[in-house]
C-alpha atoms as a PDB file:
ATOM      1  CA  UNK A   1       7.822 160.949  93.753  1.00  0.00           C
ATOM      2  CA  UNK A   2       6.470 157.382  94.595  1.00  0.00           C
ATOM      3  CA  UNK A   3       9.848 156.068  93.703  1.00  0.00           C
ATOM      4  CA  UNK A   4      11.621 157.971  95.659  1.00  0.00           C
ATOM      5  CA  UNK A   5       9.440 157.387  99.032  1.00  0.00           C
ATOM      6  CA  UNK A   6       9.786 154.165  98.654  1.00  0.00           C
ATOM      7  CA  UNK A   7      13.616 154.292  98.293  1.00  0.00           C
ATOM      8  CA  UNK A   8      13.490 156.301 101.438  1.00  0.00           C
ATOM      9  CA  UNK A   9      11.007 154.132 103.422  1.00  0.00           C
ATOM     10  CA  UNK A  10      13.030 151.578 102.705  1.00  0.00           C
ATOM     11  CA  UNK A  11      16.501 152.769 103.690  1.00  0.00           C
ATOM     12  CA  UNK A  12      14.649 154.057 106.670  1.00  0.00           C
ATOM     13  CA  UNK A  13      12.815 150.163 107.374  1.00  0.00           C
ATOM     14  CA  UNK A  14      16.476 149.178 107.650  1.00  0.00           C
ATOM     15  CA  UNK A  15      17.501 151.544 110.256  1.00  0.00           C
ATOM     16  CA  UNK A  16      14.057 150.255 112.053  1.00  0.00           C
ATOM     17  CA  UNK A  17      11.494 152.736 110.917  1.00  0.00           C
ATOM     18  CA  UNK A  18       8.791 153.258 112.711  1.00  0.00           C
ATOM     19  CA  UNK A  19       4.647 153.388 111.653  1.00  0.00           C
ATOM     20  CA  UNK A  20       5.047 156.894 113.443  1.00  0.00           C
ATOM     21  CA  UNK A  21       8.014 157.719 111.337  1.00  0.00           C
ATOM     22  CA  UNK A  22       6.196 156.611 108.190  1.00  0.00           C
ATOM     23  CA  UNK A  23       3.447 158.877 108.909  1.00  0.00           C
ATOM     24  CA  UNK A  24       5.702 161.500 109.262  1.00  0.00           C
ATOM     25  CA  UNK A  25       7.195 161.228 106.166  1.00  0.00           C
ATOM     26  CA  UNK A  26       4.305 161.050 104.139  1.00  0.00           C
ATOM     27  CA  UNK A  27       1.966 163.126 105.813  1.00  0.00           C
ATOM     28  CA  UNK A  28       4.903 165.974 105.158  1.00  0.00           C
ATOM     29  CA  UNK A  29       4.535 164.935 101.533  1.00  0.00           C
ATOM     30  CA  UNK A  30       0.770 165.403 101.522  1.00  0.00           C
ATOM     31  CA  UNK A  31       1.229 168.988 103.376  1.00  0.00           C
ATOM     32  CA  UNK A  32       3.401 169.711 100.711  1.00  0.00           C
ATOM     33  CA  UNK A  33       0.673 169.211  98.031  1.00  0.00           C
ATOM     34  CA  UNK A  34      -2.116 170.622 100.576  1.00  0.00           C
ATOM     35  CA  UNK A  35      -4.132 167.168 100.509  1.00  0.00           C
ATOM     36  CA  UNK A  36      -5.726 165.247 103.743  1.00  0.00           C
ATOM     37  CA  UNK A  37      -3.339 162.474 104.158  1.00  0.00           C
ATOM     38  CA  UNK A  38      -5.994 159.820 103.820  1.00  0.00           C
ATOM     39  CA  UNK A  39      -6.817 161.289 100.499  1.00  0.00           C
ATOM     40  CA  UNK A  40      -2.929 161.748  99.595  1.00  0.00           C
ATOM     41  CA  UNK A  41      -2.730 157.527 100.518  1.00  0.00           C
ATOM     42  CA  UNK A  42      -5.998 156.673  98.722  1.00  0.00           C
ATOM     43  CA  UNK A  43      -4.423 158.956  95.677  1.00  0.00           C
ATOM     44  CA  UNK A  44      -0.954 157.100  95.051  1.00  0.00           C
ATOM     45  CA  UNK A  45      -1.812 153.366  96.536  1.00  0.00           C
ATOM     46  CA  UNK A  46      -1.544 152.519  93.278  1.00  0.00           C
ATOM     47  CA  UNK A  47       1.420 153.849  92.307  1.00  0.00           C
ATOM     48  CA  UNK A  48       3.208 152.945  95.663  1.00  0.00           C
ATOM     49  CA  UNK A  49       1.863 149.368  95.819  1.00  0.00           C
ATOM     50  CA  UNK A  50       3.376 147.738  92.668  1.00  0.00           C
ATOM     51  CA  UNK A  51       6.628 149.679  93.545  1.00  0.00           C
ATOM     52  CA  UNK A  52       6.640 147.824  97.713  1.00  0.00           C
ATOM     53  CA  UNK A  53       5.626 144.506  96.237  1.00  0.00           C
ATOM     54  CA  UNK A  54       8.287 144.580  93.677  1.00  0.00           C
ATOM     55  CA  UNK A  55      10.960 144.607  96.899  1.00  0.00           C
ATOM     56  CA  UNK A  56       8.747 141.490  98.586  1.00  0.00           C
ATOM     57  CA  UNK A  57      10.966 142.023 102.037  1.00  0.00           C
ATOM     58  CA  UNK A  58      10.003 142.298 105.187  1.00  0.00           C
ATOM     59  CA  UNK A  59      10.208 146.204 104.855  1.00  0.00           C
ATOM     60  CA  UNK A  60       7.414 145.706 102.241  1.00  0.00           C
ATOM     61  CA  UNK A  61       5.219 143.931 104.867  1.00  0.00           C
ATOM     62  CA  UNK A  62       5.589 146.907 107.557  1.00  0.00           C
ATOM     63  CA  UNK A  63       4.687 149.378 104.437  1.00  0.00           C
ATOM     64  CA  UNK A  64       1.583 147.137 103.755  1.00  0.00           C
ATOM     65  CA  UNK A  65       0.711 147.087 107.437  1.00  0.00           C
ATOM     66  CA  UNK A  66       1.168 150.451 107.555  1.00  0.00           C
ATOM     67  CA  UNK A  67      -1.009 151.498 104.549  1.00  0.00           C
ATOM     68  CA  UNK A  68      -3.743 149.049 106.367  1.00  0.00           C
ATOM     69  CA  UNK A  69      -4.311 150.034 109.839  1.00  0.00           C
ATOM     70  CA  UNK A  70      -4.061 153.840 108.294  1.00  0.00           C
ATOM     71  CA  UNK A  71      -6.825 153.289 105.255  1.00  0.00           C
ATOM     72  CA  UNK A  72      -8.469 150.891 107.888  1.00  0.00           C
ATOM     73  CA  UNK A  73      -8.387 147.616 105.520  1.00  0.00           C
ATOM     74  CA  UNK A  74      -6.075 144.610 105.631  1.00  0.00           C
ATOM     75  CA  UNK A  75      -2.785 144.134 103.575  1.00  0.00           C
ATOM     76  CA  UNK A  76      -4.568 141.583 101.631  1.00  0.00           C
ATOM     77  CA  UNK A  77      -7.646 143.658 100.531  1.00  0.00           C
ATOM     78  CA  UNK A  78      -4.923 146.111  99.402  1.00  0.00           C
ATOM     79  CA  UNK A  79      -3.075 143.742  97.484  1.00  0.00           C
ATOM     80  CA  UNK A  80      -6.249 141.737  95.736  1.00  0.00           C
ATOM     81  CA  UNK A  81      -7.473 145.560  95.282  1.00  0.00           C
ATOM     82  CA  UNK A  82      -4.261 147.070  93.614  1.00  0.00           C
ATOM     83  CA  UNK A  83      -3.785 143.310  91.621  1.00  0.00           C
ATOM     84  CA  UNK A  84      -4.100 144.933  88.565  1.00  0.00           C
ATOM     85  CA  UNK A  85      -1.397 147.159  88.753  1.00  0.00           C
ATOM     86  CA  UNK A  86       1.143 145.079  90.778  1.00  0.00           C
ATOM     87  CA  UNK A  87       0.523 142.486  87.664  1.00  0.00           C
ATOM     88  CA  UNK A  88       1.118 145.419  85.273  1.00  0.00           C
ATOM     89  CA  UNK A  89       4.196 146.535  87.027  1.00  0.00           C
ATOM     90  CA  UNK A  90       5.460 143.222  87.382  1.00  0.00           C
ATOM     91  CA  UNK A  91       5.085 142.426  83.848  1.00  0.00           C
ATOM     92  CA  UNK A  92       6.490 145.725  82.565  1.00  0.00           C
ATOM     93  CA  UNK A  93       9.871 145.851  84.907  1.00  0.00           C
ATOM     94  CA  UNK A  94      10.700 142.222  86.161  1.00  0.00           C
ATOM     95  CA  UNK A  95      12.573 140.159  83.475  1.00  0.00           C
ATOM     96  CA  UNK A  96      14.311 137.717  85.883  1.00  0.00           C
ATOM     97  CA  UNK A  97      12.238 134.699  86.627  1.00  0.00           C
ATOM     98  CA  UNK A  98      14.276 134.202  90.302  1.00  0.00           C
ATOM     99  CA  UNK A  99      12.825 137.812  90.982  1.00  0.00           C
ATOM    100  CA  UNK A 100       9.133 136.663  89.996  1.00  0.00           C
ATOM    101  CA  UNK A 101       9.302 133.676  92.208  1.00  0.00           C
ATOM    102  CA  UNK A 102      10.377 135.554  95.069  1.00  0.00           C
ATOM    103  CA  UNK A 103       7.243 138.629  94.182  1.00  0.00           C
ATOM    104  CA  UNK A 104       4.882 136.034  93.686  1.00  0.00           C
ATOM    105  CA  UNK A 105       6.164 133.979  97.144  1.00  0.00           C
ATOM    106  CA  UNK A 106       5.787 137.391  98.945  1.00  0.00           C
ATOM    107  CA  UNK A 107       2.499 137.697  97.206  1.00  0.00           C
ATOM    108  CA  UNK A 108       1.269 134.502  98.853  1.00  0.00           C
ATOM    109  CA  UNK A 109       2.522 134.711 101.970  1.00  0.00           C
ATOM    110  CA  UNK A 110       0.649 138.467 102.414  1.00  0.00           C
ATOM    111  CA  UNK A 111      -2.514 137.151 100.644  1.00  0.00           C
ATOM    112  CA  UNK A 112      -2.533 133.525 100.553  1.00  0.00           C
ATOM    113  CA  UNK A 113      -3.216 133.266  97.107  1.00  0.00           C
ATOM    114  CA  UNK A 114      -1.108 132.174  94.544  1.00  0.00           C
ATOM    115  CA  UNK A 115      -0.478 134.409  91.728  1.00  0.00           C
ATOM    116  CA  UNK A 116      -2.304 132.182  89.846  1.00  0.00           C
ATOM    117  CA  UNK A 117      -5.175 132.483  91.685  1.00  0.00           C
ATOM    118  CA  UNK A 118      -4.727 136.343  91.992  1.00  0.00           C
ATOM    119  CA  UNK A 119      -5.106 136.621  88.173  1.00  0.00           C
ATOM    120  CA  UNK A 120      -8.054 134.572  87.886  1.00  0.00           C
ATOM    121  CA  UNK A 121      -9.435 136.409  90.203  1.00  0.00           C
ATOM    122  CA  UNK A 122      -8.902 140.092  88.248  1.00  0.00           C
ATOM    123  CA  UNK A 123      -8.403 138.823  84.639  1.00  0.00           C
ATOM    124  CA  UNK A 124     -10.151 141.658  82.929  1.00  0.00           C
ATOM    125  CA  UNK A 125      -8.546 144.587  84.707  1.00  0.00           C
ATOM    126  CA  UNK A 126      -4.892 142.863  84.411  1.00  0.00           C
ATOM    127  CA  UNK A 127      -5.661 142.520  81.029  1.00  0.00           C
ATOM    128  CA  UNK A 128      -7.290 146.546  80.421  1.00  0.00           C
ATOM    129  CA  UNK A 129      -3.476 147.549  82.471  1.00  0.00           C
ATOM    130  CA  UNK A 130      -1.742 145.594  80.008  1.00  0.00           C
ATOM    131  CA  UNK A 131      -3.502 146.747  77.338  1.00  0.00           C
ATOM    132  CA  UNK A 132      -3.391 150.150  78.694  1.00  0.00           C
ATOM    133  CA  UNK A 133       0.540 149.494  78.073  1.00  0.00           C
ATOM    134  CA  UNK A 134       0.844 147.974  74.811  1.00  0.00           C
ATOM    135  CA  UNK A 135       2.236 150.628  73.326  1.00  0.00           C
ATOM    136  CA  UNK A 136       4.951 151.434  75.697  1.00  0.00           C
ATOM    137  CA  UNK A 137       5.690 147.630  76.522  1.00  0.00           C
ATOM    138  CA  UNK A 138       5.230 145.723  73.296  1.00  0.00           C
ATOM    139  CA  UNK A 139       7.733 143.382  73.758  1.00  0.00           C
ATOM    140  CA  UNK A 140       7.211 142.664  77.303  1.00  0.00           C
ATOM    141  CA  UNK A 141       3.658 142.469  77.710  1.00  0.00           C
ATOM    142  CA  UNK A 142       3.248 139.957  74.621  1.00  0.00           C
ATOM    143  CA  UNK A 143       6.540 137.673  75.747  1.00  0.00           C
END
């Protein structure tokens, strides 16, 4: 489901989508499952983070801002928040080093960190997500 509203959001970003539209859309979503929307946000953040970072355009940085002024936090406290599973997602799904550079230059420019930095920062729970994946991601976790 998280893959598919971001697919949307981002077709949508390109025909200028709106905060309002957002909303919209996802608080439809959380009607659907009977949840406050806050609660339906808090609930697949992180899911839906690793999945806007992964696109690192500019309709990534209106989805951050979005999920900010909404869960009344900045786009970086997201980010270093979620860290863990960004890393995790990045590790699991990203095997061309252009497309790294550019996640980890989006990365910097929304938290100025570098990734570096980012993974200091969180080195035990990137490392329990990894782990978490092992099994699943053998070869791609220990490359």
């Amino acid at each position: 489901i998280c893959e598919f509203l971001v697919e949307v959001l981002h077709q949508r970003e390109q025909l200028f989508c709106t905060d309002e539209m957002r909303s919209n859309l996802l608080r439809q979503v959380a009607r659907t499952f009977e949840v406050n929307f806050k609660d339906f946000l808090k609930s697949i953040i992180e899911l839906f983070i690793p999945l806007i970072v992964c696109r690192a355009s500019t309709s990534s940085s209106a989805a951050l801002s979005f999920f900010s002024r909404t869960l009344n936090t900045t786009k970086g406290a997201i980010l270093m928040n979620n860290f863990m599973y960004v890393f995790s997602y990045l590790i699991k799904n990203l095997h061309d080093q252009e497309d790294l550079n550019t996640v980890s230059k989006f990365l910097k420019s929304e938290t100025d960190f570098e990734l570096t930095a980012l993974l200091k920062s969180d080195t035990k729970n990137v490392l329990n997500q990894l782990v978490l994946h092992l099994s699943t991601h053998k070869d791609r976790i220990l490359a």
